[in-house]
ModelCIF file with pLDDT and N, C-alpha, C, O atoms, coordinates in Angstrom:
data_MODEL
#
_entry.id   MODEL 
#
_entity.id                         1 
_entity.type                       polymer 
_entity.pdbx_number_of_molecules   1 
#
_entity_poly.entity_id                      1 
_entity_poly.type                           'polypeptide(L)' 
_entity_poly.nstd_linkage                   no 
_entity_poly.nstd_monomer                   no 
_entity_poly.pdbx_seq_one_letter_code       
;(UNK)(UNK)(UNK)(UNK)(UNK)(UNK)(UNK)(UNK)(UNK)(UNK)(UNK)(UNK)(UNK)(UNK)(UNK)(UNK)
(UNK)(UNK)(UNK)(UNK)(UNK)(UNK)(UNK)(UNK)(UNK)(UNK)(UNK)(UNK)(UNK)(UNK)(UNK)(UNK)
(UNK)(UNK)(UNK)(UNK)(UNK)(UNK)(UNK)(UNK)(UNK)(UNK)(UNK)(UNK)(UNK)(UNK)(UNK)(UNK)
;
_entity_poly.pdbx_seq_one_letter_code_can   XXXXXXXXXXXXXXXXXXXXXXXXXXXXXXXXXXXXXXXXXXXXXXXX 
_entity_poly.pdbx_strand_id                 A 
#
loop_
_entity_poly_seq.entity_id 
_entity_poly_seq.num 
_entity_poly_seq.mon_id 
_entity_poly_seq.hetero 
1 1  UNK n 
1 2  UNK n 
1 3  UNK n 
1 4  UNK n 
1 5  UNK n 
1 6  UNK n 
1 7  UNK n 
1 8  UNK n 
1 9  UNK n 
1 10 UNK n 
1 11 UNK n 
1 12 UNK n 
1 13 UNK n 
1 14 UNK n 
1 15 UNK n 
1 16 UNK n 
1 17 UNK n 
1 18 UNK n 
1 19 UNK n 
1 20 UNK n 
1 21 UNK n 
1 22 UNK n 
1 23 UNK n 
1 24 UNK n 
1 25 UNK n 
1 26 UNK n 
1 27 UNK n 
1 28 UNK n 
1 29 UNK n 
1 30 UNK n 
1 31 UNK n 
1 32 UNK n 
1 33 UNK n 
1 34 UNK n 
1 35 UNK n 
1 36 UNK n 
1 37 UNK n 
1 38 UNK n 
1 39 UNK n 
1 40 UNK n 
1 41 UNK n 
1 42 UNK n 
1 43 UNK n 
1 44 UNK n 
1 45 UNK n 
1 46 UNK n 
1 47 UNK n 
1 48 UNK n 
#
_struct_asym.id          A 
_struct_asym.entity_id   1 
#
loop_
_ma_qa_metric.id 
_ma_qa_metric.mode 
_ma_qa_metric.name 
_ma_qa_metric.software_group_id 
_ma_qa_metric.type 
1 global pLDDT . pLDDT 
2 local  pLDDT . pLDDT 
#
_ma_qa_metric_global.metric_id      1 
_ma_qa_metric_global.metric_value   92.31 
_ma_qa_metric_global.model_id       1 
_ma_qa_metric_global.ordinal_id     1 
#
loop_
_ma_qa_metric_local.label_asym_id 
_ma_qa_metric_local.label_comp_id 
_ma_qa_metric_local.label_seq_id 
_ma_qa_metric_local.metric_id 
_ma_qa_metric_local.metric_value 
_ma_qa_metric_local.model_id 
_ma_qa_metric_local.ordinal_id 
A UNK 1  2 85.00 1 1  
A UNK 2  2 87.00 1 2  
A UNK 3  2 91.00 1 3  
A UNK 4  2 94.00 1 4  
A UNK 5  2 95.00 1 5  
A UNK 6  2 96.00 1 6  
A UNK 7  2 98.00 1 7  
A UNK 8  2 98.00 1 8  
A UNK 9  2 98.00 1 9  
A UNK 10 2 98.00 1 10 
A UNK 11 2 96.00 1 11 
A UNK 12 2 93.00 1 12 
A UNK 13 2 94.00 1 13 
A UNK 14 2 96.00 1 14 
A UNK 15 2 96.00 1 15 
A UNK 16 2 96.00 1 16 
A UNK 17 2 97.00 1 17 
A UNK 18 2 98.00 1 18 
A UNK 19 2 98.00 1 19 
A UNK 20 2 98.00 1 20 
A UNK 21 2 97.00 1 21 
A UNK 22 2 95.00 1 22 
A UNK 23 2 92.00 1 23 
A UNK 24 2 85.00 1 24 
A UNK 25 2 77.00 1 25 
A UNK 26 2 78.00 1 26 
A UNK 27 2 82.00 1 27 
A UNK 28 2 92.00 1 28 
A UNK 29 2 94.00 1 29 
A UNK 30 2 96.00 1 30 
A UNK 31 2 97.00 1 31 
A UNK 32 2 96.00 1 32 
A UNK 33 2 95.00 1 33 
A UNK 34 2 93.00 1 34 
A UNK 35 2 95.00 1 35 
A UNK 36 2 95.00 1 36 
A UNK 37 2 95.00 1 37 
A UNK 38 2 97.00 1 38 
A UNK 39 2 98.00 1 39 
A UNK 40 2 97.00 1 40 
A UNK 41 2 96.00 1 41 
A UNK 42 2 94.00 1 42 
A UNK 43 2 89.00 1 43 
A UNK 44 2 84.00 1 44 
A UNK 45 2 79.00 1 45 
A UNK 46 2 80.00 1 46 
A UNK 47 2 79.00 1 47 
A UNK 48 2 82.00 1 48 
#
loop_
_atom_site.group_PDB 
_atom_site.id 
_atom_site.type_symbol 
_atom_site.label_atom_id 
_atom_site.label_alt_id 
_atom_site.label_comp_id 
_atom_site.label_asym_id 
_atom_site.label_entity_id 
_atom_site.label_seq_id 
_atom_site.pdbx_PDB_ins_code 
_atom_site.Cartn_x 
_atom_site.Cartn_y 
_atom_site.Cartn_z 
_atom_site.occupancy 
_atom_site.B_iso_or_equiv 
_atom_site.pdbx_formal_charge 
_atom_site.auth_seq_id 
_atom_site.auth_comp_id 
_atom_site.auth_asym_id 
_atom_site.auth_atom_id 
_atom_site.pdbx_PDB_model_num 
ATOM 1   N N  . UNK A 1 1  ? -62.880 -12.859 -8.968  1.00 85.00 ? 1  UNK A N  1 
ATOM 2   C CA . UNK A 1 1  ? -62.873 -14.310 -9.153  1.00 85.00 ? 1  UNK A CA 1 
ATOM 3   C C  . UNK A 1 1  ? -63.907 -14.779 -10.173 1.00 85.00 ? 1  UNK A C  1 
ATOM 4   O O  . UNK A 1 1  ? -63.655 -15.773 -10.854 1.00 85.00 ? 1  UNK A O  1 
ATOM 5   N N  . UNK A 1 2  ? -64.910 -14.203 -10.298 1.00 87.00 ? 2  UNK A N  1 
ATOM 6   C CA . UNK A 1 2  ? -65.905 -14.414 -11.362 1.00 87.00 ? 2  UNK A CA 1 
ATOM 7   C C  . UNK A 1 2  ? -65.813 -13.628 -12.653 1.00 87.00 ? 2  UNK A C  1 
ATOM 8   O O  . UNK A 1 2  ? -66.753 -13.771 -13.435 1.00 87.00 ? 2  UNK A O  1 
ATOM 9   N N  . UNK A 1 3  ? -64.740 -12.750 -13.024 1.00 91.00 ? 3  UNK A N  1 
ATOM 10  C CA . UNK A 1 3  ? -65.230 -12.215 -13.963 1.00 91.00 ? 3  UNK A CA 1 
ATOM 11  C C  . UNK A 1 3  ? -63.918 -12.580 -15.330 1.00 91.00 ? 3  UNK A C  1 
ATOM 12  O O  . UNK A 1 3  ? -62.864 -13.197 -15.177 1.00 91.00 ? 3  UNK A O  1 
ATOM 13  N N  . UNK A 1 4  ? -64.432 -11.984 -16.542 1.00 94.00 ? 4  UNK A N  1 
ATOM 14  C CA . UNK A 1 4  ? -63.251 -12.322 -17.341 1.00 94.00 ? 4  UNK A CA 1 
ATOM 15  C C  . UNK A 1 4  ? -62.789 -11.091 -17.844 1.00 94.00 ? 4  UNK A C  1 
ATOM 16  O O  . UNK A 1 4  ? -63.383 -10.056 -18.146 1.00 94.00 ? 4  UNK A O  1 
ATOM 17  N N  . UNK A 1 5  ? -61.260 -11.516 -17.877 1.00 95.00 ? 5  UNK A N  1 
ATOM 18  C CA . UNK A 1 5  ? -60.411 -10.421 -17.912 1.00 95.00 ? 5  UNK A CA 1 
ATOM 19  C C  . UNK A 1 5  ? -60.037 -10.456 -19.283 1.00 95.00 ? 5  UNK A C  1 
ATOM 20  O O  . UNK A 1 5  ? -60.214 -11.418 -20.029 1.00 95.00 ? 5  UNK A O  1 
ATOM 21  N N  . UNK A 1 6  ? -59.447 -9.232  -19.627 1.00 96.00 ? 6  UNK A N  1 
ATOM 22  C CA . UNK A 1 6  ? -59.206 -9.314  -21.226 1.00 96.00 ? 6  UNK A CA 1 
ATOM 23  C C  . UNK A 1 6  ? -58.386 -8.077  -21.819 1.00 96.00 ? 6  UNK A C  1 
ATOM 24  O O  . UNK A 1 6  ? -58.681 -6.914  -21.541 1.00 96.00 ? 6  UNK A O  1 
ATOM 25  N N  . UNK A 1 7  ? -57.615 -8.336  -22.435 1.00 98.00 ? 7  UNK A N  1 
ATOM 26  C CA . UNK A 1 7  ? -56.750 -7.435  -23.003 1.00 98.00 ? 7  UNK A CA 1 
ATOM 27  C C  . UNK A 1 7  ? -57.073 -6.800  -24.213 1.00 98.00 ? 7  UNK A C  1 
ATOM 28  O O  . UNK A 1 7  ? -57.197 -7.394  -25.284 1.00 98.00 ? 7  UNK A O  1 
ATOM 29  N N  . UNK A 1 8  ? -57.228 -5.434  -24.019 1.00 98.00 ? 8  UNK A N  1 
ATOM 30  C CA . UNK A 1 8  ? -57.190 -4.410  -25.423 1.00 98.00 ? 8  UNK A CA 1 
ATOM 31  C C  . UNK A 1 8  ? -55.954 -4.188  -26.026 1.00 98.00 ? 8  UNK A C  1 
ATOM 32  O O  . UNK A 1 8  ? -54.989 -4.904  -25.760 1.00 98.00 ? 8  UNK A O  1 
ATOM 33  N N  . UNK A 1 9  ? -55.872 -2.960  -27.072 1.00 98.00 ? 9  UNK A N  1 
ATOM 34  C CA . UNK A 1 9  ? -54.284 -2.633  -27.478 1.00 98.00 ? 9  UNK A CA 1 
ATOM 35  C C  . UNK A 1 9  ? -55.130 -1.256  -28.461 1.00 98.00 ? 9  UNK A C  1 
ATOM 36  O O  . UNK A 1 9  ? -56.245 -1.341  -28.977 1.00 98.00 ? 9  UNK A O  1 
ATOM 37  N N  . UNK A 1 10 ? -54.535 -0.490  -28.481 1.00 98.00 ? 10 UNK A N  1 
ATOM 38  C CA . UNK A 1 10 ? -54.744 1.182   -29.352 1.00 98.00 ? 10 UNK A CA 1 
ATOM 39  C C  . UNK A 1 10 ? -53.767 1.152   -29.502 1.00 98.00 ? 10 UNK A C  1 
ATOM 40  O O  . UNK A 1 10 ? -53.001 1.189   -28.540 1.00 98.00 ? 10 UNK A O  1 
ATOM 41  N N  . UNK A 1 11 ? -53.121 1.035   -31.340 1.00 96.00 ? 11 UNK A N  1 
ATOM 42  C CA . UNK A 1 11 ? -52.146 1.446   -32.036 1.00 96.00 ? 11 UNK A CA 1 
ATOM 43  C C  . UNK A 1 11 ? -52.470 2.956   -32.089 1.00 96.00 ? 11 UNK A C  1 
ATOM 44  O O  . UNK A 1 11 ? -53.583 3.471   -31.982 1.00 96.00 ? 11 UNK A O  1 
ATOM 45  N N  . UNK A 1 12 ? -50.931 3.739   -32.330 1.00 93.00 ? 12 UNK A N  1 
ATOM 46  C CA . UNK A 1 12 ? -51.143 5.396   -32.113 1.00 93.00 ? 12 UNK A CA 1 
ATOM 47  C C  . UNK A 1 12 ? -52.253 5.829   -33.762 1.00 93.00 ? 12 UNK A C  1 
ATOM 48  O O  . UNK A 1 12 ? -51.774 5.570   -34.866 1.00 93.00 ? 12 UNK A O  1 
ATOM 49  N N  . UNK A 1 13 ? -53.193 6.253   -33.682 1.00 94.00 ? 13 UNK A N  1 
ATOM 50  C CA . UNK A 1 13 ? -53.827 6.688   -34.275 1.00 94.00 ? 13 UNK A CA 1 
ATOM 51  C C  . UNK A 1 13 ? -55.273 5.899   -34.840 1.00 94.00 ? 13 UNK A C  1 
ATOM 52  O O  . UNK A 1 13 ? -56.141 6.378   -35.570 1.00 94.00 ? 13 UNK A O  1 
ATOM 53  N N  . UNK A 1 14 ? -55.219 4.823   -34.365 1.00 96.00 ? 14 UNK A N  1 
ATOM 54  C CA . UNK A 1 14 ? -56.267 4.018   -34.479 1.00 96.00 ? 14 UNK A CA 1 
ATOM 55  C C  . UNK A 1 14 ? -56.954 3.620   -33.491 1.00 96.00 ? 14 UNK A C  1 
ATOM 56  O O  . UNK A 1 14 ? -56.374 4.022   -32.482 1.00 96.00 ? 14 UNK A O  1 
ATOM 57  N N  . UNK A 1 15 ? -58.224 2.832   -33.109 1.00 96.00 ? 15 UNK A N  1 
ATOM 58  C CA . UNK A 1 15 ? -59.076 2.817   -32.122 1.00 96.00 ? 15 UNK A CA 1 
ATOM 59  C C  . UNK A 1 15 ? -58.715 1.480   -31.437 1.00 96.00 ? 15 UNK A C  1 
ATOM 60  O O  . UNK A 1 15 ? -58.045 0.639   -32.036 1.00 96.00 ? 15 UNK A O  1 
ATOM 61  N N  . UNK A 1 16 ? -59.243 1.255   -29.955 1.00 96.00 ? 16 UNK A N  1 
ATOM 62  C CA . UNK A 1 16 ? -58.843 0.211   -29.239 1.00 96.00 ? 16 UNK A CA 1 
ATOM 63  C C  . UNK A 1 16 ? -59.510 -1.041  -29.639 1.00 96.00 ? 16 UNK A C  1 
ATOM 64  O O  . UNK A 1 16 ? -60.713 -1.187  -29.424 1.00 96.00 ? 16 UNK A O  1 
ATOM 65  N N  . UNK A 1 17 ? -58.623 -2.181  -30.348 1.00 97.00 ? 17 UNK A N  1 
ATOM 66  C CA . UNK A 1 17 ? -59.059 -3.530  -30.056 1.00 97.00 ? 17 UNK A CA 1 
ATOM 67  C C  . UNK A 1 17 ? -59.046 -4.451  -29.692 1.00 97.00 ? 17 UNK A C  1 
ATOM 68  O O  . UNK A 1 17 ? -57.906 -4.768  -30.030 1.00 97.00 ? 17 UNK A O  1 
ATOM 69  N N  . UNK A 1 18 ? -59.501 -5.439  -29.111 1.00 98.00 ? 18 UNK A N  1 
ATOM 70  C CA . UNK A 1 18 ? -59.587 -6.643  -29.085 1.00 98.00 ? 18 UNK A CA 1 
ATOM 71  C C  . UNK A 1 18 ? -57.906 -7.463  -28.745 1.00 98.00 ? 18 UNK A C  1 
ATOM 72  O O  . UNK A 1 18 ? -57.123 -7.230  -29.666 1.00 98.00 ? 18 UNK A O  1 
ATOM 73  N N  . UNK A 1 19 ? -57.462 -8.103  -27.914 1.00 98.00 ? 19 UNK A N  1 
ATOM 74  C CA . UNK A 1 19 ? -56.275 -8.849  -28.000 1.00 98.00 ? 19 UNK A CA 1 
ATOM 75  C C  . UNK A 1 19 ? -56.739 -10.228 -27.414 1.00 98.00 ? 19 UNK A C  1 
ATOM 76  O O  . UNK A 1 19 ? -56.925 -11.243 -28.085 1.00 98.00 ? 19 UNK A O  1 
ATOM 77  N N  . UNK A 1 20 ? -56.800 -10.182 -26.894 1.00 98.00 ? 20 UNK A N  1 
ATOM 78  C CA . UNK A 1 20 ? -57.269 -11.528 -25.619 1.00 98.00 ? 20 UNK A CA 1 
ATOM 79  C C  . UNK A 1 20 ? -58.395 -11.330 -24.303 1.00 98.00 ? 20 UNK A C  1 
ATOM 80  O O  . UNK A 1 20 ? -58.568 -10.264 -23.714 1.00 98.00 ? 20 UNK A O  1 
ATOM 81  N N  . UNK A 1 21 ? -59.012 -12.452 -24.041 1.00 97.00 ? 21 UNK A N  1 
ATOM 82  C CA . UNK A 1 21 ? -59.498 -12.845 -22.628 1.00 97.00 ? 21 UNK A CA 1 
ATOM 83  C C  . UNK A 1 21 ? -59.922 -13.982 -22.364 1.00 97.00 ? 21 UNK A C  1 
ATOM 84  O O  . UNK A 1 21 ? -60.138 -14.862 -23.198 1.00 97.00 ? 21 UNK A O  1 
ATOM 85  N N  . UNK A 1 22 ? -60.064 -14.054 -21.293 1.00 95.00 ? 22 UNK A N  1 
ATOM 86  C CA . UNK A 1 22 ? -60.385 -15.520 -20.505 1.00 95.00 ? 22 UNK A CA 1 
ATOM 87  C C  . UNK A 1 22 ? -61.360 -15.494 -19.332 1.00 95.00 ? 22 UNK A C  1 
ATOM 88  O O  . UNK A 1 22 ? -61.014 -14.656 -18.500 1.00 95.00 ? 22 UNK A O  1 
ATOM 89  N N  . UNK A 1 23 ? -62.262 -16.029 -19.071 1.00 92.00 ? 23 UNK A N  1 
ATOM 90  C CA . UNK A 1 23 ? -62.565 -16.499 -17.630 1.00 92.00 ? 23 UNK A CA 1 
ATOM 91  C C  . UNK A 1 23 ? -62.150 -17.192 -16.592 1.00 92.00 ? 23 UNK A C  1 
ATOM 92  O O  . UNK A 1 23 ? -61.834 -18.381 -16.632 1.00 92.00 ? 23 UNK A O  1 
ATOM 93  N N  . UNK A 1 24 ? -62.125 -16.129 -15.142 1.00 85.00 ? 24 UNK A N  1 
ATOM 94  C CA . UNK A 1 24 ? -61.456 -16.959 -14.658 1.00 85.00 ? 24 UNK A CA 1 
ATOM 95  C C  . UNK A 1 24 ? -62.221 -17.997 -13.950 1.00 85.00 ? 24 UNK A C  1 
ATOM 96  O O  . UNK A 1 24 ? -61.522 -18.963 -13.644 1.00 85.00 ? 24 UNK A O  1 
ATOM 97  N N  . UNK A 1 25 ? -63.347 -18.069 -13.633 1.00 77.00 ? 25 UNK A N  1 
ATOM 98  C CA . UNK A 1 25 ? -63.923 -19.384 -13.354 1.00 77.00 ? 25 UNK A CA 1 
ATOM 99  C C  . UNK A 1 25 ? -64.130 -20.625 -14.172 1.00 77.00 ? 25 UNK A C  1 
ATOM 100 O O  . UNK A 1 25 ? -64.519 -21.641 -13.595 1.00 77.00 ? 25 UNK A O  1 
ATOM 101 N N  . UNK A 1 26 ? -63.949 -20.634 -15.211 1.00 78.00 ? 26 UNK A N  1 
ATOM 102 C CA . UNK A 1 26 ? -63.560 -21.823 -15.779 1.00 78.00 ? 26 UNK A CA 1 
ATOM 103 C C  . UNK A 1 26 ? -62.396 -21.851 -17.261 1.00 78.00 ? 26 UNK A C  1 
ATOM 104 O O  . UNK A 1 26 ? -62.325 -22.640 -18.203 1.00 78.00 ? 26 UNK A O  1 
ATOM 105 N N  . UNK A 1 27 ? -61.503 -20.468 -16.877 1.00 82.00 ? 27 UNK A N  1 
ATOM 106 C CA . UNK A 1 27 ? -60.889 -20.983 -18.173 1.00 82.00 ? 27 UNK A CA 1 
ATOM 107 C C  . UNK A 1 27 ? -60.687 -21.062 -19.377 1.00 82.00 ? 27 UNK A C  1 
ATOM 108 O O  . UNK A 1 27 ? -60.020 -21.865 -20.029 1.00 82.00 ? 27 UNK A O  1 
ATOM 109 N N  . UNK A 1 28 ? -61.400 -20.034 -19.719 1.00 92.00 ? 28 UNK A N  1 
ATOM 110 C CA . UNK A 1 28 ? -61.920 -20.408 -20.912 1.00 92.00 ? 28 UNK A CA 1 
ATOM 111 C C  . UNK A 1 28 ? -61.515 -19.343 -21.746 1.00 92.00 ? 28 UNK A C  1 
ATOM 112 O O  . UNK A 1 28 ? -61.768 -18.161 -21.512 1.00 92.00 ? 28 UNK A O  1 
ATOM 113 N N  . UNK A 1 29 ? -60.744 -19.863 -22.939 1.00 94.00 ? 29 UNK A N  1 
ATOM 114 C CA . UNK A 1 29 ? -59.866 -17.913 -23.285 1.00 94.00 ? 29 UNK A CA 1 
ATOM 115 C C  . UNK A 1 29 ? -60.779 -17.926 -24.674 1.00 94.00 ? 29 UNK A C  1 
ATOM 116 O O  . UNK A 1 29 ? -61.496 -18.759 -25.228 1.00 94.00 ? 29 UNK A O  1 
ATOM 117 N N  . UNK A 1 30 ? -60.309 -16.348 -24.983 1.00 96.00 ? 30 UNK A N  1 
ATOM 118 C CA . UNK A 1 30 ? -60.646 -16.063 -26.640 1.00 96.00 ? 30 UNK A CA 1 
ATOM 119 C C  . UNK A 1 30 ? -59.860 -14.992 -27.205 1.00 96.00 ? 30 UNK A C  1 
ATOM 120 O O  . UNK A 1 30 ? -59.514 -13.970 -26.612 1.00 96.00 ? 30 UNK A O  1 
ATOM 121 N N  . UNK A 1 31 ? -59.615 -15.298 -28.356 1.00 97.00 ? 31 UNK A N  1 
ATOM 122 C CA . UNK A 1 31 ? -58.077 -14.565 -28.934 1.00 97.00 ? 31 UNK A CA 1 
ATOM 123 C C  . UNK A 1 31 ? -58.498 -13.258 -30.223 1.00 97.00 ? 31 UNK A C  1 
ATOM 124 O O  . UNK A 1 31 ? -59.414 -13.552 -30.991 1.00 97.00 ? 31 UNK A O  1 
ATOM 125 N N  . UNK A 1 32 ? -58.044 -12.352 -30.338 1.00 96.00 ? 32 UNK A N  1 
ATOM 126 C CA . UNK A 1 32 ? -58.036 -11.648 -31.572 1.00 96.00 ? 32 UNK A CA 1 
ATOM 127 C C  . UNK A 1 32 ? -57.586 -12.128 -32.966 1.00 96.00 ? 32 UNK A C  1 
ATOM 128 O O  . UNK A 1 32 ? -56.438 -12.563 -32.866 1.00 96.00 ? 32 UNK A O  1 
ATOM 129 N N  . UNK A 1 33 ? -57.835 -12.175 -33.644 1.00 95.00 ? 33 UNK A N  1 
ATOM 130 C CA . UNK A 1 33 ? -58.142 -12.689 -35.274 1.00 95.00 ? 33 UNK A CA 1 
ATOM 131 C C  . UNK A 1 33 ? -56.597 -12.557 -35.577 1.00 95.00 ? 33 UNK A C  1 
ATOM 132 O O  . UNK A 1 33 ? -55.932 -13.419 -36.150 1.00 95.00 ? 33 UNK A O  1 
ATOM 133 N N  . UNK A 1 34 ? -56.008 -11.037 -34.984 1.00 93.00 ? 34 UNK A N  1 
ATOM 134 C CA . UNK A 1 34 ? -54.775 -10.501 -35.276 1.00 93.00 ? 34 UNK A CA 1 
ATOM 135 C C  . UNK A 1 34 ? -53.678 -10.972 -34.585 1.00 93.00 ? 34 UNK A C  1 
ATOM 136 O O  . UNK A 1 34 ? -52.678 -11.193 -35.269 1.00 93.00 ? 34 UNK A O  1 
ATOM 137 N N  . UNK A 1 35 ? -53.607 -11.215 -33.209 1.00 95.00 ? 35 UNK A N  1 
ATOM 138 C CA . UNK A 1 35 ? -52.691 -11.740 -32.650 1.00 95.00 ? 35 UNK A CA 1 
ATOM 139 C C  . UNK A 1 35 ? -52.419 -13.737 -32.315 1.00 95.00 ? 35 UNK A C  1 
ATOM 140 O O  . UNK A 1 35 ? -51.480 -14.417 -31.901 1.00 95.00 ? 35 UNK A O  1 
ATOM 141 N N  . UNK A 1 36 ? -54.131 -14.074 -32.880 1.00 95.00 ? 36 UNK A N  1 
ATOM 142 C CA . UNK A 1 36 ? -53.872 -15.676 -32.494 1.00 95.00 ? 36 UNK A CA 1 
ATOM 143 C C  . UNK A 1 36 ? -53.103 -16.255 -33.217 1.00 95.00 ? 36 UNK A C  1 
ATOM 144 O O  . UNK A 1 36 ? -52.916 -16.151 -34.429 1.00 95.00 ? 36 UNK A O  1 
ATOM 145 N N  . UNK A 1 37 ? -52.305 -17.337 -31.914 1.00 95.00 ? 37 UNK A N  1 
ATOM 146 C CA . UNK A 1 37 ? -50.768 -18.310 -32.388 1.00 95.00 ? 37 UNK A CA 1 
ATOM 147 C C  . UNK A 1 37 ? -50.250 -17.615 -32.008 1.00 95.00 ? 37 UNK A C  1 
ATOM 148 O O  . UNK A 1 37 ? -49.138 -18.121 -32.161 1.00 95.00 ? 37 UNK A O  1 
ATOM 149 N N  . UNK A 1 38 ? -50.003 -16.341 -31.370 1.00 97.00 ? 38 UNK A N  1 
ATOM 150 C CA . UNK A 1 38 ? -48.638 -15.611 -31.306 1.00 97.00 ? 38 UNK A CA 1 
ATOM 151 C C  . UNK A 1 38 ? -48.691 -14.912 -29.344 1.00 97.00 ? 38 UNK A C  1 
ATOM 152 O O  . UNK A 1 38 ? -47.709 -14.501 -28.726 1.00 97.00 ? 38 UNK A O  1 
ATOM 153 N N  . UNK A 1 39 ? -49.834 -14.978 -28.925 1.00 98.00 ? 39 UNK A N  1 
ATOM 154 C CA . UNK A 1 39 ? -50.033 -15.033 -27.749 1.00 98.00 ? 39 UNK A CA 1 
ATOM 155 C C  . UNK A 1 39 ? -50.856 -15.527 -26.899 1.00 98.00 ? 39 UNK A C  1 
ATOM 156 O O  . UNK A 1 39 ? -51.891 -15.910 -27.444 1.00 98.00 ? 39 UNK A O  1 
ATOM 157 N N  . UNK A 1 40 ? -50.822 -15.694 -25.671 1.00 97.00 ? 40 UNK A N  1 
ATOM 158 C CA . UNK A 1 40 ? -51.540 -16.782 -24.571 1.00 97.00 ? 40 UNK A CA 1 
ATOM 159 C C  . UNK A 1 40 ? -51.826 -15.487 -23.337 1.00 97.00 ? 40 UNK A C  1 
ATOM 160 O O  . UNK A 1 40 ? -51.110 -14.516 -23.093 1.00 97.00 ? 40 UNK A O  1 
ATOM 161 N N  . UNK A 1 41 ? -52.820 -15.797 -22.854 1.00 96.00 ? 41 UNK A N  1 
ATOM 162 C CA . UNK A 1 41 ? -53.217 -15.411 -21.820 1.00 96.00 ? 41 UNK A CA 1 
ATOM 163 C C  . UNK A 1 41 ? -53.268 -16.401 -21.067 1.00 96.00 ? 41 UNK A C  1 
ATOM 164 O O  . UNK A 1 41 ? -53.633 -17.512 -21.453 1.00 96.00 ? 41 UNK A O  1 
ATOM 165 N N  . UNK A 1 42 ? -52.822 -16.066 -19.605 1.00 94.00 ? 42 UNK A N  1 
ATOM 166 C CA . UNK A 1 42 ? -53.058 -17.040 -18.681 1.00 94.00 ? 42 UNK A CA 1 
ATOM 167 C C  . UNK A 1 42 ? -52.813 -15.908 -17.307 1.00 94.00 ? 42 UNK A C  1 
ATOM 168 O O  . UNK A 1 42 ? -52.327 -14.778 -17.328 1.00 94.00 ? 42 UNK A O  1 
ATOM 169 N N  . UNK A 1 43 ? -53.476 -16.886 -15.895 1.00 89.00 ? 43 UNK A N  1 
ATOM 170 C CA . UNK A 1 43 ? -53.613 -16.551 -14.964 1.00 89.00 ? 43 UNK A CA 1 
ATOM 171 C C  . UNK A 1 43 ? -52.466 -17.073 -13.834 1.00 89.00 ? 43 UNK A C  1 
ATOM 172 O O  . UNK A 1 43 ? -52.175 -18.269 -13.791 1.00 89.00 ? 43 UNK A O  1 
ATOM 173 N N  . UNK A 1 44 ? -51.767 -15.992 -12.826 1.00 84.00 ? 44 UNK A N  1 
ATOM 174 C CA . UNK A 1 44 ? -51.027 -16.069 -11.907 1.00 84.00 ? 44 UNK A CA 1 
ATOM 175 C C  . UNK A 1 44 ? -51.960 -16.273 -10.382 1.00 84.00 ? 44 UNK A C  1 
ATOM 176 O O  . UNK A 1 44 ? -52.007 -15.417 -9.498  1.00 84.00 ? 44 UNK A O  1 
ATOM 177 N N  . UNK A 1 45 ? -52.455 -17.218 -10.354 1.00 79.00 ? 45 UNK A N  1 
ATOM 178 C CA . UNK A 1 45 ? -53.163 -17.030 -9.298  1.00 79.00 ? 45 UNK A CA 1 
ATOM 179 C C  . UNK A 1 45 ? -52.575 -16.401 -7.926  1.00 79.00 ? 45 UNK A C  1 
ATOM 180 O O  . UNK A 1 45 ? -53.008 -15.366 -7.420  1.00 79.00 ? 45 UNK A O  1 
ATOM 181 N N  . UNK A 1 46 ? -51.192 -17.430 -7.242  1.00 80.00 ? 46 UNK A N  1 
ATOM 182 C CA . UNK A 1 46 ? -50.388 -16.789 -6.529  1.00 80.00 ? 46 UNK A CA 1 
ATOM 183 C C  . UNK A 1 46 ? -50.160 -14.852 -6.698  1.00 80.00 ? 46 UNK A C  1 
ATOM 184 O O  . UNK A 1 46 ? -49.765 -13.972 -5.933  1.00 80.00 ? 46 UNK A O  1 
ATOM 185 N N  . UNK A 1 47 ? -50.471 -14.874 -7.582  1.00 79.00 ? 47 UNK A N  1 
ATOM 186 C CA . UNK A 1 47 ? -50.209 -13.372 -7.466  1.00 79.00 ? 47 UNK A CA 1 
ATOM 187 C C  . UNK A 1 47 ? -50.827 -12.581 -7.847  1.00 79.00 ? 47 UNK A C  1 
ATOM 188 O O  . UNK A 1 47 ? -50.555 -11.381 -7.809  1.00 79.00 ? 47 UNK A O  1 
ATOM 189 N N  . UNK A 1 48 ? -51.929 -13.152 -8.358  1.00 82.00 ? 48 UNK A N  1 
ATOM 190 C CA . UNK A 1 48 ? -53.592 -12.413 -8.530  1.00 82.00 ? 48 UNK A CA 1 
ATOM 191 C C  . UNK A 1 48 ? -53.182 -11.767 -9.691  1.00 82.00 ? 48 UNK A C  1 
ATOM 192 O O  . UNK A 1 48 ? -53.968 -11.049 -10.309 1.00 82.00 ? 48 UNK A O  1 
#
């Protein structure tokens, strides 16, 4: 409940970066340079 979650991505032969995260106590997202406008992170609370 306190912490922020966040999405990586490793294309095959290159190193893991950066996609998205957010906090979930208040909300608060931040996007990769590469994927922003083109995806959203958000939270399912009902379903954790």
């Amino acid at each position: 409940s306190r912490s922020i979650m966040g999405w990586f991505r490793q294309p095959p032969g290159k190193e893991r970066e950066f996609v998205a995260a957010k906090t979930r106590s208040s909300s608060v997202t931040y996007y990769g340079d590469s994927v922003k406008g083109r995806v959203i992170i958000s939270e399912d609370n009902a379903e954790n």
